[in-house]
C-alpha atoms as a PDB file:
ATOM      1  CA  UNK A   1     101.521  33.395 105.557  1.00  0.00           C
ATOM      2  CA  UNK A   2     100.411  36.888 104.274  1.00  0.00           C
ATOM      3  CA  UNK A   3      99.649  40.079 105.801  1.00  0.00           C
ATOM      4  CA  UNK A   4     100.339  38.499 109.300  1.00  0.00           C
ATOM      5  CA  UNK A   5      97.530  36.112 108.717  1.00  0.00           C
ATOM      6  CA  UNK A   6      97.321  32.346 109.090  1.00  0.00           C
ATOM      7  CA  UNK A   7      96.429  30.289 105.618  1.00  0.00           C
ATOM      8  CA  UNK A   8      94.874  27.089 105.410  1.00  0.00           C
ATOM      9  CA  UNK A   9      97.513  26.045 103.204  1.00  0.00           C
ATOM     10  CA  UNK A  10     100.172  27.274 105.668  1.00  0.00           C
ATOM     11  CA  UNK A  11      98.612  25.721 108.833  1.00  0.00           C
ATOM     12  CA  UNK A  12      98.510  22.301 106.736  1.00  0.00           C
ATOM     13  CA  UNK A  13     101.902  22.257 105.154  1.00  0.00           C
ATOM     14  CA  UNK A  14     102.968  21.952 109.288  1.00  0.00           C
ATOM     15  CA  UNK A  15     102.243  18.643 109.318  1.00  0.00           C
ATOM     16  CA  UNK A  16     103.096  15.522 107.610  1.00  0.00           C
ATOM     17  CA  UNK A  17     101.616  15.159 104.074  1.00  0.00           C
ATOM     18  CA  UNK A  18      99.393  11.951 105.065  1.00  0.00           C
ATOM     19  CA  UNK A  19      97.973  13.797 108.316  1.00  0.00           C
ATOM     20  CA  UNK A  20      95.048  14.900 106.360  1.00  0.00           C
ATOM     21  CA  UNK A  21      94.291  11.300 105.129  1.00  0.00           C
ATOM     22  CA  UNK A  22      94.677   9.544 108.390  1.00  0.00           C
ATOM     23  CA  UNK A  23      92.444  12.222 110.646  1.00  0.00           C
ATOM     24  CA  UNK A  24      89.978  11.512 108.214  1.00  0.00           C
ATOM     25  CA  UNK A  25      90.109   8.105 108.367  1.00  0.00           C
ATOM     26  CA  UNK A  26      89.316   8.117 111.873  1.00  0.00           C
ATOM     27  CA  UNK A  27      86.691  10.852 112.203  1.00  0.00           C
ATOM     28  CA  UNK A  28      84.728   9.007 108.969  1.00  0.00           C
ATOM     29  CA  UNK A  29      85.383   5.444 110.518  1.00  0.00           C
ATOM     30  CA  UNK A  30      84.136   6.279 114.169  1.00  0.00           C
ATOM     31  CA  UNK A  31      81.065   7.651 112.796  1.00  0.00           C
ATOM     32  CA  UNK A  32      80.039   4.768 110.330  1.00  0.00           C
ATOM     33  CA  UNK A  33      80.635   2.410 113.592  1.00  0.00           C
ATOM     34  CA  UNK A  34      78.579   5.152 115.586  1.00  0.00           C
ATOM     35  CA  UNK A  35      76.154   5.386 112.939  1.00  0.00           C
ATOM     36  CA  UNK A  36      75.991   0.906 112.944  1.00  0.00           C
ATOM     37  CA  UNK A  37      75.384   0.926 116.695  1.00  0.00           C
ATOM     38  CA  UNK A  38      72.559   3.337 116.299  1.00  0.00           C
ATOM     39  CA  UNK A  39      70.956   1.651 113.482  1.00  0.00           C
ATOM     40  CA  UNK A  40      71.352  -1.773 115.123  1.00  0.00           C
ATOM     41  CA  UNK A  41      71.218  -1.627 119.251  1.00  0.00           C
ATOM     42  CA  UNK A  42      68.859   2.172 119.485  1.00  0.00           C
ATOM     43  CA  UNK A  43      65.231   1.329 118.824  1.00  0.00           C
ATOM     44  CA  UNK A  44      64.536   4.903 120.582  1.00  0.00           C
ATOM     45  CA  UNK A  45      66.018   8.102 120.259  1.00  0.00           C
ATOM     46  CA  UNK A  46      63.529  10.676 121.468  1.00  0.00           C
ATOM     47  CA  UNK A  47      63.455  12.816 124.411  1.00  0.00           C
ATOM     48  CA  UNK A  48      60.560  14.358 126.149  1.00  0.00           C
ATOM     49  CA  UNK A  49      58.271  14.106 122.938  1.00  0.00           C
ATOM     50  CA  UNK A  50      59.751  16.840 121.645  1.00  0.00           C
ATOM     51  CA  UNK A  51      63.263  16.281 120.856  1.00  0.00           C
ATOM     52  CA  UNK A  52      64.003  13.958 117.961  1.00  0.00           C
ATOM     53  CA  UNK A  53      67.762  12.662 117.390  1.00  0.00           C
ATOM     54  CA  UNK A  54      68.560  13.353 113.635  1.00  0.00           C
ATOM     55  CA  UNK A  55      69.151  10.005 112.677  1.00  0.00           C
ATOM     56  CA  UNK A  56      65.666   8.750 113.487  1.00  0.00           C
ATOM     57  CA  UNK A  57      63.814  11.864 110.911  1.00  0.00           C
ATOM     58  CA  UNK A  58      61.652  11.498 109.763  1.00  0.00           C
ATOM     59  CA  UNK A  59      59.950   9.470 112.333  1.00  0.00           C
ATOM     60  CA  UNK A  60      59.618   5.639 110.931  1.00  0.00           C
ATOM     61  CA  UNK A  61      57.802   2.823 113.172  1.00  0.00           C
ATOM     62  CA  UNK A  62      59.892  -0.178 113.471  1.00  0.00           C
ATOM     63  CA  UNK A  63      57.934  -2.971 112.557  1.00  0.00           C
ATOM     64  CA  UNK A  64      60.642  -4.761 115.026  1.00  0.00           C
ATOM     65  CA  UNK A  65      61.039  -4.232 118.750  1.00  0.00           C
ATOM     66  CA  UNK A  66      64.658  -4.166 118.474  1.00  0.00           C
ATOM     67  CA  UNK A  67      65.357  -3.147 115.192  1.00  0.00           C
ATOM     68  CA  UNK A  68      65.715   1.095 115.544  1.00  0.00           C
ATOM     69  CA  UNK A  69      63.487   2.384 112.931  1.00  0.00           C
ATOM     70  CA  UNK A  70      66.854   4.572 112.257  1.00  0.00           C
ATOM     71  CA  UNK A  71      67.914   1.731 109.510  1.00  0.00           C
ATOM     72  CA  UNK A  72      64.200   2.880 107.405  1.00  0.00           C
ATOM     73  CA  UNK A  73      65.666   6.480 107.317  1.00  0.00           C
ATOM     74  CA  UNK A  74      69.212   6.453 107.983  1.00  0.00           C
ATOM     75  CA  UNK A  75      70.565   5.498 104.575  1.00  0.00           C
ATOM     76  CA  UNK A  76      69.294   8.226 102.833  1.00  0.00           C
ATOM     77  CA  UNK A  77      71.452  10.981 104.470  1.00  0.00           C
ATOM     78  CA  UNK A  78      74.728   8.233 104.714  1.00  0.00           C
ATOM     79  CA  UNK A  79      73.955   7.783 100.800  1.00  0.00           C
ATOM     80  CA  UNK A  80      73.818  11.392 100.107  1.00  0.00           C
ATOM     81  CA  UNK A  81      77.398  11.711 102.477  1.00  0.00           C
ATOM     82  CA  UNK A  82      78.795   8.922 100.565  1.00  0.00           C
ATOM     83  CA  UNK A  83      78.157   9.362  97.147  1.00  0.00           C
ATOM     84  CA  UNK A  84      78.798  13.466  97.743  1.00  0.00           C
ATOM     85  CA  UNK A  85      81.666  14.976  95.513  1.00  0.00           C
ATOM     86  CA  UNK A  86      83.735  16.352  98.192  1.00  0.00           C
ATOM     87  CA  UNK A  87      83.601  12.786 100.263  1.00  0.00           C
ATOM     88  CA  UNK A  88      84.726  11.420  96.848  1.00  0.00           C
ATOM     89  CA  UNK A  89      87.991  12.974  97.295  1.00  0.00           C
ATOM     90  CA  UNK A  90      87.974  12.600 100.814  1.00  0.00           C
ATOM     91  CA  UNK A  91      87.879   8.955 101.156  1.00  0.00           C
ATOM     92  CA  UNK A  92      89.274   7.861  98.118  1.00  0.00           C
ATOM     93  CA  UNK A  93      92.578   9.476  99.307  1.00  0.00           C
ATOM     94  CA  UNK A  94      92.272   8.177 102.876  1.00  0.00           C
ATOM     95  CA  UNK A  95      90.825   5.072 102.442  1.00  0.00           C
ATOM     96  CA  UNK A  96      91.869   4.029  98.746  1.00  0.00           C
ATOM     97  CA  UNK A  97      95.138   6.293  99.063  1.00  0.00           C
ATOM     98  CA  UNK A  98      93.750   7.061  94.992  1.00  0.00           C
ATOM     99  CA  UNK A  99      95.852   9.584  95.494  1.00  0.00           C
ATOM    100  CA  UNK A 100      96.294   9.873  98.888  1.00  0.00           C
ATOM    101  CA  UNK A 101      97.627  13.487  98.494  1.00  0.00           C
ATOM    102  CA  UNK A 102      98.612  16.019  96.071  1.00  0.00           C
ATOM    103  CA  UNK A 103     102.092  16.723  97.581  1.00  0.00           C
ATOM    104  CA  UNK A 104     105.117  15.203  95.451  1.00  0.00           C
ATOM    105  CA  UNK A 105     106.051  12.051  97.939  1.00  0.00           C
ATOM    106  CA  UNK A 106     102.050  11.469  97.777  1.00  0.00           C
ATOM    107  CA  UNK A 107     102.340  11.557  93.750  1.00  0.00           C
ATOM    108  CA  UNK A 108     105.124   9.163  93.832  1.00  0.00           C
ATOM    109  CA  UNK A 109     102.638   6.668  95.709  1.00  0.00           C
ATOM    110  CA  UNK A 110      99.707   7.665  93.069  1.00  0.00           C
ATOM    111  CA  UNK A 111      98.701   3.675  91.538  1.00  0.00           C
ATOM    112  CA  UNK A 112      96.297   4.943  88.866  1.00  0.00           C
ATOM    113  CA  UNK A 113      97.893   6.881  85.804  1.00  0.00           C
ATOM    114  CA  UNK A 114      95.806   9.885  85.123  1.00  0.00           C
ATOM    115  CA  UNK A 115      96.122   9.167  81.410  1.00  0.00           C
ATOM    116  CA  UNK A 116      94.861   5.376  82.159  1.00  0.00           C
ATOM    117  CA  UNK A 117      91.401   6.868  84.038  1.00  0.00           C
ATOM    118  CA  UNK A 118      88.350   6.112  82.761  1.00  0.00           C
ATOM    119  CA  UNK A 119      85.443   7.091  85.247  1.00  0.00           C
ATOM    120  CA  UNK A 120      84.025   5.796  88.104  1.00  0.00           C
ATOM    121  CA  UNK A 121      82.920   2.629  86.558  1.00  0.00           C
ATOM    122  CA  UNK A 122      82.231  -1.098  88.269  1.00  0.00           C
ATOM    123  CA  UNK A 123      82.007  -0.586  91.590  1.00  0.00           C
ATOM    124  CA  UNK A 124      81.966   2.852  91.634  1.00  0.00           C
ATOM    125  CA  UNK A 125      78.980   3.372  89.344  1.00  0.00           C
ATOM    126  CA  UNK A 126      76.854   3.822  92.137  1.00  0.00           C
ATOM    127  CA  UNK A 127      78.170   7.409  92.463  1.00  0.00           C
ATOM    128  CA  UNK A 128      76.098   8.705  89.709  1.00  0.00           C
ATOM    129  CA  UNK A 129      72.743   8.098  91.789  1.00  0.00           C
ATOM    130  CA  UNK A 130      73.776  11.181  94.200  1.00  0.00           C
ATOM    131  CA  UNK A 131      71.530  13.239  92.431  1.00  0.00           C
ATOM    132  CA  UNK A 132      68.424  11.026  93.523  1.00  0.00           C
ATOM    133  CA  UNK A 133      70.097  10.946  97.214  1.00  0.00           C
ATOM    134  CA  UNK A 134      70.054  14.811  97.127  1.00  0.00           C
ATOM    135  CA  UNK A 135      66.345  14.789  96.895  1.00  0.00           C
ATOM    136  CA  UNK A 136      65.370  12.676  99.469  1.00  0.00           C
ATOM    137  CA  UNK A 137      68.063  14.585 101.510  1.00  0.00           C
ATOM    138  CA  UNK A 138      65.947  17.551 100.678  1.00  0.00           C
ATOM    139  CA  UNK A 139      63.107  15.807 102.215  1.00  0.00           C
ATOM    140  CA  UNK A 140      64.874  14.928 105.082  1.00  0.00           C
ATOM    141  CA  UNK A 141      65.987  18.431 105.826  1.00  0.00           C
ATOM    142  CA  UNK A 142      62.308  19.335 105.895  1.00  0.00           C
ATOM    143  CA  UNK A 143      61.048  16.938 108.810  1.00  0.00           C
ATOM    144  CA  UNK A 144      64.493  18.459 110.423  1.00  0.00           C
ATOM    145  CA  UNK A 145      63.238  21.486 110.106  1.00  0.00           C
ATOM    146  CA  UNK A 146      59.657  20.568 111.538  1.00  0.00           C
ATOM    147  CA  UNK A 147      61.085  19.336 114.699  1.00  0.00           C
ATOM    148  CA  UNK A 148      63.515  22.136 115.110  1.00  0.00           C
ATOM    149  CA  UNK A 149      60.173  23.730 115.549  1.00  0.00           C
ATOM    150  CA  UNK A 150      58.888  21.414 117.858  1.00  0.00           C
ATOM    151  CA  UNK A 151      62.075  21.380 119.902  1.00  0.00           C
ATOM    152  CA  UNK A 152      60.637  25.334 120.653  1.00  0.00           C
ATOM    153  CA  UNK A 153      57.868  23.973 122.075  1.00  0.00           C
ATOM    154  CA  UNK A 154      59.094  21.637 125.288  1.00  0.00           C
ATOM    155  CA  UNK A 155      55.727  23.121 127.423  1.00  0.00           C
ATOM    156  CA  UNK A 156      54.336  26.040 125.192  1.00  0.00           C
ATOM    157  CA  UNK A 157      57.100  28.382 123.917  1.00  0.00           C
ATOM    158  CA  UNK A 158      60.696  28.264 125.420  1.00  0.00           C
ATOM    159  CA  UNK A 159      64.165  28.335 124.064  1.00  0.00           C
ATOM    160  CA  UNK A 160      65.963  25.209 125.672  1.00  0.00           C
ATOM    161  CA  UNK A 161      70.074  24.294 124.961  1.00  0.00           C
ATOM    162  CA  UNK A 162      68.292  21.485 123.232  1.00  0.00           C
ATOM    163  CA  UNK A 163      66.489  23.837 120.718  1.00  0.00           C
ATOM    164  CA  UNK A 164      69.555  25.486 119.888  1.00  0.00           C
ATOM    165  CA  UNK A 165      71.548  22.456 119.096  1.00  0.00           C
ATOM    166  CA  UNK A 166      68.751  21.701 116.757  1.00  0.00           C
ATOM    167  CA  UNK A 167      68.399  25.028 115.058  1.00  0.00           C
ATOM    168  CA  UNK A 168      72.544  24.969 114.914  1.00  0.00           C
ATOM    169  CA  UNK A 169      71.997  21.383 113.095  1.00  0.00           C
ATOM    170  CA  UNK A 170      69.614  22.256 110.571  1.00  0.00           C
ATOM    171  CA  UNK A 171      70.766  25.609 109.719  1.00  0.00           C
ATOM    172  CA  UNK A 172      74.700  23.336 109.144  1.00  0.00           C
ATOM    173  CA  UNK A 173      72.917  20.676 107.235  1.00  0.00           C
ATOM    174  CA  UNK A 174      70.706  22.914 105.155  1.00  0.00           C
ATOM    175  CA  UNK A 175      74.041  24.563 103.949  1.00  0.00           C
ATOM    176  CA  UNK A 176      75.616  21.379 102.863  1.00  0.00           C
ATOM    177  CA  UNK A 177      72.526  19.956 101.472  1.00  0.00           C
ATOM    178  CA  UNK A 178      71.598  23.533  99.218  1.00  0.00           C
ATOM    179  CA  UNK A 179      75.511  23.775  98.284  1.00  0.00           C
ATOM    180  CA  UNK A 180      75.992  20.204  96.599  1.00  0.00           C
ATOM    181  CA  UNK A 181      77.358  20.466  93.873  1.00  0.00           C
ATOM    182  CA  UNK A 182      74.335  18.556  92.133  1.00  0.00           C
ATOM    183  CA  UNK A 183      71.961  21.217  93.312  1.00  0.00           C
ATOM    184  CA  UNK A 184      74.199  24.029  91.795  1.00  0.00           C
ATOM    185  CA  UNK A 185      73.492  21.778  88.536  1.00  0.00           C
ATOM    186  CA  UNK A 186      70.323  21.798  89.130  1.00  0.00           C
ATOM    187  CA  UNK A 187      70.103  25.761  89.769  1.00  0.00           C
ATOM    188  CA  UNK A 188      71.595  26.630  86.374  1.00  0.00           C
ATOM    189  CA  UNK A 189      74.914  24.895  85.898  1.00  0.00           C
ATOM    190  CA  UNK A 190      74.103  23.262  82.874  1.00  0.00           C
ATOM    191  CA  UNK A 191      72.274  26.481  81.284  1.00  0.00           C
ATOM    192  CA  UNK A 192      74.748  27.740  78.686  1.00  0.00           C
ATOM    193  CA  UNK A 193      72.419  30.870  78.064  1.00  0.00           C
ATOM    194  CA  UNK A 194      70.553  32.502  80.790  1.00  0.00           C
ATOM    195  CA  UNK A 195      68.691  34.528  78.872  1.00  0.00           C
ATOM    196  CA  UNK A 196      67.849  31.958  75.806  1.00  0.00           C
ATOM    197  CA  UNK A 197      65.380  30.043  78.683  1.00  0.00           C
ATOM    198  CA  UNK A 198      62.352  30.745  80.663  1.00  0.00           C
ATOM    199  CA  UNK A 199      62.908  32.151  84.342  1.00  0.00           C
ATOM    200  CA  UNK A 200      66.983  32.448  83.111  1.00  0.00           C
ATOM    201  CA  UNK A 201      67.121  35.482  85.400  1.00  0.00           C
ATOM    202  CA  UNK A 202      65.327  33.635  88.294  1.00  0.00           C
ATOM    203  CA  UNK A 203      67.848  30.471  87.482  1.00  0.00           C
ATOM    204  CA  UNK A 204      70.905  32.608  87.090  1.00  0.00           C
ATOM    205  CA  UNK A 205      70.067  33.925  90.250  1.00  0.00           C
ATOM    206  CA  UNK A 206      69.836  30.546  92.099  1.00  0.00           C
ATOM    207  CA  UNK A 207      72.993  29.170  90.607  1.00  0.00           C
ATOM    208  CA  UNK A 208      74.851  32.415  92.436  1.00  0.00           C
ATOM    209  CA  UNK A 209      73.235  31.704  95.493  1.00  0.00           C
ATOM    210  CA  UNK A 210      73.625  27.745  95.240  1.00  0.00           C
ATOM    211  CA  UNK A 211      77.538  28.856  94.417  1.00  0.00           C
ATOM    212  CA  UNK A 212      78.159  30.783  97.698  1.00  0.00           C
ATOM    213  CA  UNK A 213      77.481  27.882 100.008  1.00  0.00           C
ATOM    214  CA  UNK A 214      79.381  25.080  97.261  1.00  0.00           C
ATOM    215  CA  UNK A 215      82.432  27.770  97.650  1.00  0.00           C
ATOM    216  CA  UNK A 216      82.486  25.984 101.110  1.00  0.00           C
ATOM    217  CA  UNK A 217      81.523  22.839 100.597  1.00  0.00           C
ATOM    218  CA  UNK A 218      84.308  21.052 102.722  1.00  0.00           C
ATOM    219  CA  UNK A 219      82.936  23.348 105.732  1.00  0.00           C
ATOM    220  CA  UNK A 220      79.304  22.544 105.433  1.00  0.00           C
ATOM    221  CA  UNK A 221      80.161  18.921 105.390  1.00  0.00           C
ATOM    222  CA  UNK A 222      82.353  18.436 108.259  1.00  0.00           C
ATOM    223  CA  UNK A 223      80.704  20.711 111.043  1.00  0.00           C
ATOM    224  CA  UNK A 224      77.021  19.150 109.638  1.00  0.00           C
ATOM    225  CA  UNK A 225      78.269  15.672 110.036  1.00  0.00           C
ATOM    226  CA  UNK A 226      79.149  17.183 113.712  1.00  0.00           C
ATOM    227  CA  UNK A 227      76.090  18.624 114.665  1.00  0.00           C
ATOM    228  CA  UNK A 228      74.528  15.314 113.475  1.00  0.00           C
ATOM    229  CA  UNK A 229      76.687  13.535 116.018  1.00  0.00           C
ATOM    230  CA  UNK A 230      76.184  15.907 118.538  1.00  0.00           C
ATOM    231  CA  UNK A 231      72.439  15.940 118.605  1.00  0.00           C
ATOM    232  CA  UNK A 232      71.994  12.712 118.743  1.00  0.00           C
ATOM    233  CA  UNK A 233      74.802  12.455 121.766  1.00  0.00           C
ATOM    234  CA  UNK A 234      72.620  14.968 122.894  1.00  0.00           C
ATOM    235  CA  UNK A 235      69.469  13.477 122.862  1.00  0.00           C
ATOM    236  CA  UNK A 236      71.166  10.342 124.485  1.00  0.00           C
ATOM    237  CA  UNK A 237      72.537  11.876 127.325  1.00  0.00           C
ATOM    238  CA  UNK A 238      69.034  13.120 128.428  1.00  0.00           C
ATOM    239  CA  UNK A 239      67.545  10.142 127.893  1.00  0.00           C
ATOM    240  CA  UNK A 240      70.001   8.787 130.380  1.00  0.00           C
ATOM    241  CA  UNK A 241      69.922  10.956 132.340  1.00  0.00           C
ATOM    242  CA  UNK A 242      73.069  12.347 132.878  1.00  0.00           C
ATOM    243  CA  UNK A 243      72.054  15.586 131.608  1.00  0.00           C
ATOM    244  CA  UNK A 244      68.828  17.927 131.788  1.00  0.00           C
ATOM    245  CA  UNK A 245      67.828  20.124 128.995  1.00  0.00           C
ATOM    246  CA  UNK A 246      68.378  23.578 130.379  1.00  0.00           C
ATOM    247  CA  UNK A 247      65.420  26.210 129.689  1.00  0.00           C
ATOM    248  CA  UNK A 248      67.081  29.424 129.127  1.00  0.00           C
ATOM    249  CA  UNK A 249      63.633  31.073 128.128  1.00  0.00           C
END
C-alpha cells in the first residue's frame, strides 16, 4: 500500500500463497471442458446470420452432421493460448506446481533445481511452434474482425448488445494477439541496431508499440479468454431463446 492506493501485490499477499494457482486451475479447466463440449456436441453456433460465436471463425463446413465444424478452427486459437509465454507460467505453476509460487513455503515445494534446468525439452518441445500459432491467430483475428462488422448489420445498420460484445471481443483479443511476446520479436526484438537495418526507424517504432500492450500481457489474456466465453454464451442464449438481442440503434 502506497499513497492510499491498493497494489496488486498488496491485494494478493491477502490470501493464501496457492490461491493464485488453484483459481487458475479452475477458470483454465472449466473452459477446456467448455471448449470440449463445444467442439464435440455444437454443430451450430450462429444467430440470425449475422452473429457468429468466436469459436466457430472462421466459418468451416463440417463435413459431419454432428461433428461442430468448431474442431477445423478451434485449435488454432487453444494452440496459440497454450503454447503462449504467460500461460507457460500460468499452468505450469497450477497444474505442474513447477513452481507453484514464488513465495518462500512455495520455494520449499519447488521439485526442479534451477541449476538442473535445461529447457523445455521432450514433451514440452512443442512450445517452440507458438510462433507459427501466432500467425494463424493473426488470421483468425481478421475473420473476427469481419463479422464484428457484420454483427453491425442485423437489418441494414444498427448497433445491437450483440455488436458490442463483439467489438468488446475483438478489440480484447486483438490486444493479446499484437502483445505476444513473439510478435514483439518479430517487431524488432531481435534487432541489436535500429539504425544498421532497412525500415529500423519503422521497426523500432513497432517494437514500442508491440511493448505497450506485452507490458500487460496477463490482462489481455484473461479478459480475451472472457469475452471469448461470453460471446459464445451469448450467441447460445439467443439461439435458445432465452434472450433477444436488444437494438439500441
Amino acid at each position: 500500500m502506497s499513497g492510499g492506493t491498493l497494489s496488486w501485490s498488496s491485494f494478493t499477499a491477502r490470501f493464501p500463497w496457492w490461491a493464485g494457482s488453484v483459481t487458475t486451475v479452475a477458470i483454465l479447466g472449466a473452459f477446456t471442458i467448455y471448449s470440449i463440449f463445444i467442439v464435440f456436441f455444437q454443430p451450430v453456433g450462429e444467430y440470425g446470420g449475422y452473429l457468429l460465436s468466436p469459436m466457430y471463425s472462421p466459418p468451416v463446413p463440417s463435413p459431419i452432421d454432428w461433428l461442430s465444424p468448431a474442431i477445423f478452427v478451434l485449435w488454432i486459437p487453444l494452440g496459440f493460448r497454450l503454447t503462449c509465454y504467460y500461460y507457460r507460467k500460468a499452468y505450469y505453476r497450477a497444474f505442474l506446481w513447477d513452481p507453484p509460487n514464488c513465495s518462500s513455503k512455495a520455494q520449499q515445494r519447488e521439485p526442479r533445481s534451477p541449476e538442473n534446468y535445461s529447457g523445455e525439452r521432450n514433451l514440452w518441445v512443442f512450445n517452440n511452434v507458438h510462433r507459427y500459432f501466432l500467425y494463424g491467430s493473426i488470421i483468425v483475428v481478421a475473420f473476427l474482425l469481419y463479422e464484428t462488422i457484420r454483427a453491425f448489420f442485423p437489418d441494414g445498420f444498427g448497433i445491437t448488445i450483440g455488436s458490442l460484445l463483439f467489438l468488446l471481443n475483438v478489440v480484447l483479443l486483438s490486444g493479446y494477439t499484437f502483445g505476444c511476446h513473439s510478435m514483439r520479436h518479430l517487431a524488432g526484438g531481435r534487432v541489436d541496431c535500429y539504425s544498421c537495418v532497412r525500415g529500423g526507424n519503422l521497426r523500432r517504432k513497432s517494437f514500442q508499440w508491440v511493448s505497450v500492450l506485452n507490458g500487460r500481457h496477463m490482462f489481455w489474456a484473461w479478459v480475451s479468454l472472457f469475452s471469448v466465453w461470453g460471446a459464445d454464451v451469448y450467441v447460445r442464449l439467443l439461439m435458445a431463446g432465452v434472450i433477444t438481442d436488444l437494438r439500441l440503434v
